[in-house]
C-alpha atoms as a PDB file:
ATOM      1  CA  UNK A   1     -88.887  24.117 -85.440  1.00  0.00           C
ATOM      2  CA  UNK A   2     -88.335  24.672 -81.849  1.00  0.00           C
ATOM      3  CA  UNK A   3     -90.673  25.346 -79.448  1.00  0.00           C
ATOM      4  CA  UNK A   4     -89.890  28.675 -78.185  1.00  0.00           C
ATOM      5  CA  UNK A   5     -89.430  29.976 -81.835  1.00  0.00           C
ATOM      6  CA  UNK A   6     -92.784  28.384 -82.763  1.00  0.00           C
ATOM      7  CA  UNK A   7     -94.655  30.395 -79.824  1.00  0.00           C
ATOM      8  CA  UNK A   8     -92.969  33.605 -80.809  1.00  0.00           C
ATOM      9  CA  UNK A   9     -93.109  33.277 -85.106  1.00  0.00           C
ATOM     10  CA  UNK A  10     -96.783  32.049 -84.026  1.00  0.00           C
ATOM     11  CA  UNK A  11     -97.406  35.430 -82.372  1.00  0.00           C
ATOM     12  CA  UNK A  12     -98.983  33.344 -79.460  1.00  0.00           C
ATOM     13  CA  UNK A  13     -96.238  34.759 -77.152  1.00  0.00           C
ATOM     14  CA  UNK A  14     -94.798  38.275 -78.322  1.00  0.00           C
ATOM     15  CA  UNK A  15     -90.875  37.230 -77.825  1.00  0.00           C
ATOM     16  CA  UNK A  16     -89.040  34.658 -78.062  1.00  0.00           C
ATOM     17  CA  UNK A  17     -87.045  35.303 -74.351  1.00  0.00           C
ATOM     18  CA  UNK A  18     -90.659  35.322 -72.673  1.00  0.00           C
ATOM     19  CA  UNK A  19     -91.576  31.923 -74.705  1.00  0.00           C
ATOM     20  CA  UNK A  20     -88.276  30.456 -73.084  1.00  0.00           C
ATOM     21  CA  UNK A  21     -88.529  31.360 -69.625  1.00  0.00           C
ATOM     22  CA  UNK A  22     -92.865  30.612 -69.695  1.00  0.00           C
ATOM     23  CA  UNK A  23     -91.587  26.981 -70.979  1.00  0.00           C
ATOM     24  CA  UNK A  24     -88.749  26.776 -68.226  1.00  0.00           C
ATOM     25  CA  UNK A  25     -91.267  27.648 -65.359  1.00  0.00           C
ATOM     26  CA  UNK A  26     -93.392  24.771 -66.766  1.00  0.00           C
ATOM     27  CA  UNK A  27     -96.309  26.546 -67.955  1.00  0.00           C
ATOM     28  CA  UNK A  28     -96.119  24.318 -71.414  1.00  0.00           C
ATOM     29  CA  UNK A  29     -96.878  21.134 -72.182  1.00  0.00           C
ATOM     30  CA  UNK A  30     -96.810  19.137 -75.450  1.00  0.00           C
ATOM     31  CA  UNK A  31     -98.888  16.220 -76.358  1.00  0.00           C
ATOM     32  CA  UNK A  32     -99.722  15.985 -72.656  1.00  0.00           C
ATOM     33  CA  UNK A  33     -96.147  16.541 -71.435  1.00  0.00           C
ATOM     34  CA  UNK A  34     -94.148  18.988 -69.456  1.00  0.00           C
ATOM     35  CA  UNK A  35     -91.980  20.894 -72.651  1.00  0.00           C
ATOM     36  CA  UNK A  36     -88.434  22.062 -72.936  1.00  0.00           C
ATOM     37  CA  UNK A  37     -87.693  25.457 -75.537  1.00  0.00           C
ATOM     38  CA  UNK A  38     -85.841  23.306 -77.607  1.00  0.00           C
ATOM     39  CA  UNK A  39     -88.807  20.849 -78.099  1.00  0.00           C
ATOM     40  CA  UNK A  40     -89.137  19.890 -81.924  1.00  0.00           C
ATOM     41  CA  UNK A  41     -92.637  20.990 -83.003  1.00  0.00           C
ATOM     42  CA  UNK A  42     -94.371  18.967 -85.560  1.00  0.00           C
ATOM     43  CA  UNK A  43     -97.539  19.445 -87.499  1.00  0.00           C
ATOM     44  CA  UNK A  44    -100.451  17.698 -85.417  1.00  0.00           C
ATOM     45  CA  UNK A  45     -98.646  18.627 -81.801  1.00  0.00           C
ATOM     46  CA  UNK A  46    -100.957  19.761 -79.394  1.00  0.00           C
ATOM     47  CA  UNK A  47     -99.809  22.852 -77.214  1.00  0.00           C
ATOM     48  CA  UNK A  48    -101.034  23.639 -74.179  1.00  0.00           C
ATOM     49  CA  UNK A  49    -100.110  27.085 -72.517  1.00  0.00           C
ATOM     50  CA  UNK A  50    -100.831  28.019 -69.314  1.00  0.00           C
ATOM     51  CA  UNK A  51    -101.714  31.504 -68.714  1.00  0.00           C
ATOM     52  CA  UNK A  52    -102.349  34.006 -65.333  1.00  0.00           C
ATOM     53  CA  UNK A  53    -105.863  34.135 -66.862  1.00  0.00           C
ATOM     54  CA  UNK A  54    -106.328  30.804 -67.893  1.00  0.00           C
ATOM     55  CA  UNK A  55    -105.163  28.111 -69.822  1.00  0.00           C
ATOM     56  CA  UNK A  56    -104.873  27.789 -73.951  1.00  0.00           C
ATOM     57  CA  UNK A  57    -104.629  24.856 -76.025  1.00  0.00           C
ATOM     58  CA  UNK A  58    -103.591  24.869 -79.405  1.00  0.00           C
ATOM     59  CA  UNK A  59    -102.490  22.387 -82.395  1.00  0.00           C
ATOM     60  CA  UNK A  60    -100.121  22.938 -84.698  1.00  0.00           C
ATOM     61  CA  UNK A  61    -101.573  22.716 -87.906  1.00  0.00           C
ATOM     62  CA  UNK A  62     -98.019  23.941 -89.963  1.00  0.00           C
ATOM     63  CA  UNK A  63     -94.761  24.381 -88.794  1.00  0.00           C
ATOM     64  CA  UNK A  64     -92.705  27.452 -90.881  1.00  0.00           C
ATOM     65  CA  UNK A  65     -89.445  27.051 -92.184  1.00  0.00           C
ATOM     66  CA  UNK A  66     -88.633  30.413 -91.233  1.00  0.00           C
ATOM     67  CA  UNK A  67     -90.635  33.653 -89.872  1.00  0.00           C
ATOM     68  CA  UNK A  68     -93.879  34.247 -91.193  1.00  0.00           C
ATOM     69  CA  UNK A  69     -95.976  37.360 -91.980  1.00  0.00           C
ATOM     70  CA  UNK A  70     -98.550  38.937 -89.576  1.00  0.00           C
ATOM     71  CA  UNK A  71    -101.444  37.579 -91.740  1.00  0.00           C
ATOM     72  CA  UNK A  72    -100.246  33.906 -92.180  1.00  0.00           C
ATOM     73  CA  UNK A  73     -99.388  33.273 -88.475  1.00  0.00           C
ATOM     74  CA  UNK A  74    -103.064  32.824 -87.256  1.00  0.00           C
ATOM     75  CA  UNK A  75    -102.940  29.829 -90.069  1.00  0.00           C
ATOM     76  CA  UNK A  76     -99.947  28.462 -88.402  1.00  0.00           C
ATOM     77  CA  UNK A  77    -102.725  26.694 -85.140  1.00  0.00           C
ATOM     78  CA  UNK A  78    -106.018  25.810 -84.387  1.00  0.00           C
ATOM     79  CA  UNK A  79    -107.644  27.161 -81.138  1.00  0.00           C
ATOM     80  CA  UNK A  80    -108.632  24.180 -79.327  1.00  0.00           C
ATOM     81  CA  UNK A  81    -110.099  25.704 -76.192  1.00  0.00           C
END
């Protein structure tokens, strides 16, 4: 699944046009590394997201098929810090 999707179907950013342009400003890294929207997300990734307040990182503990309900997209990561 693709980044940007991933960060909106996660519910860790509310739309998918906000997860594209926070990804093209470089405000998200995975594994360590400066990320694209069309970055292919697998399970053990490590997100990092880069917030006014303060900076979020994630893994990816399951990556959807397809959109997910409200309740099963908290399952979807693990807060890191």
């Amino acid at each position: 699944m693709r980044l940007d999707k991933f960060l909106k179907v996660s519910r860790l950013i509310k739309r998918r046009t906000v997860a594209n342009s926070v990804t093209e400003m470089g405000r998200v890294f995975v594994n360590g590394n400066p990320a694209k929207p069309a970055k292919q997300l697998k399970a053990g990734d490590v997100i990092e997201i880069e917030y006014a307040s303060g900076t979020e990182k994630i893994e990816v503990l399951n990556v959807p098929t397809g959109n997910v309900s409200v309740q099963e997209a908290s399952t979807l990561y693990r807060v890191i810090t």
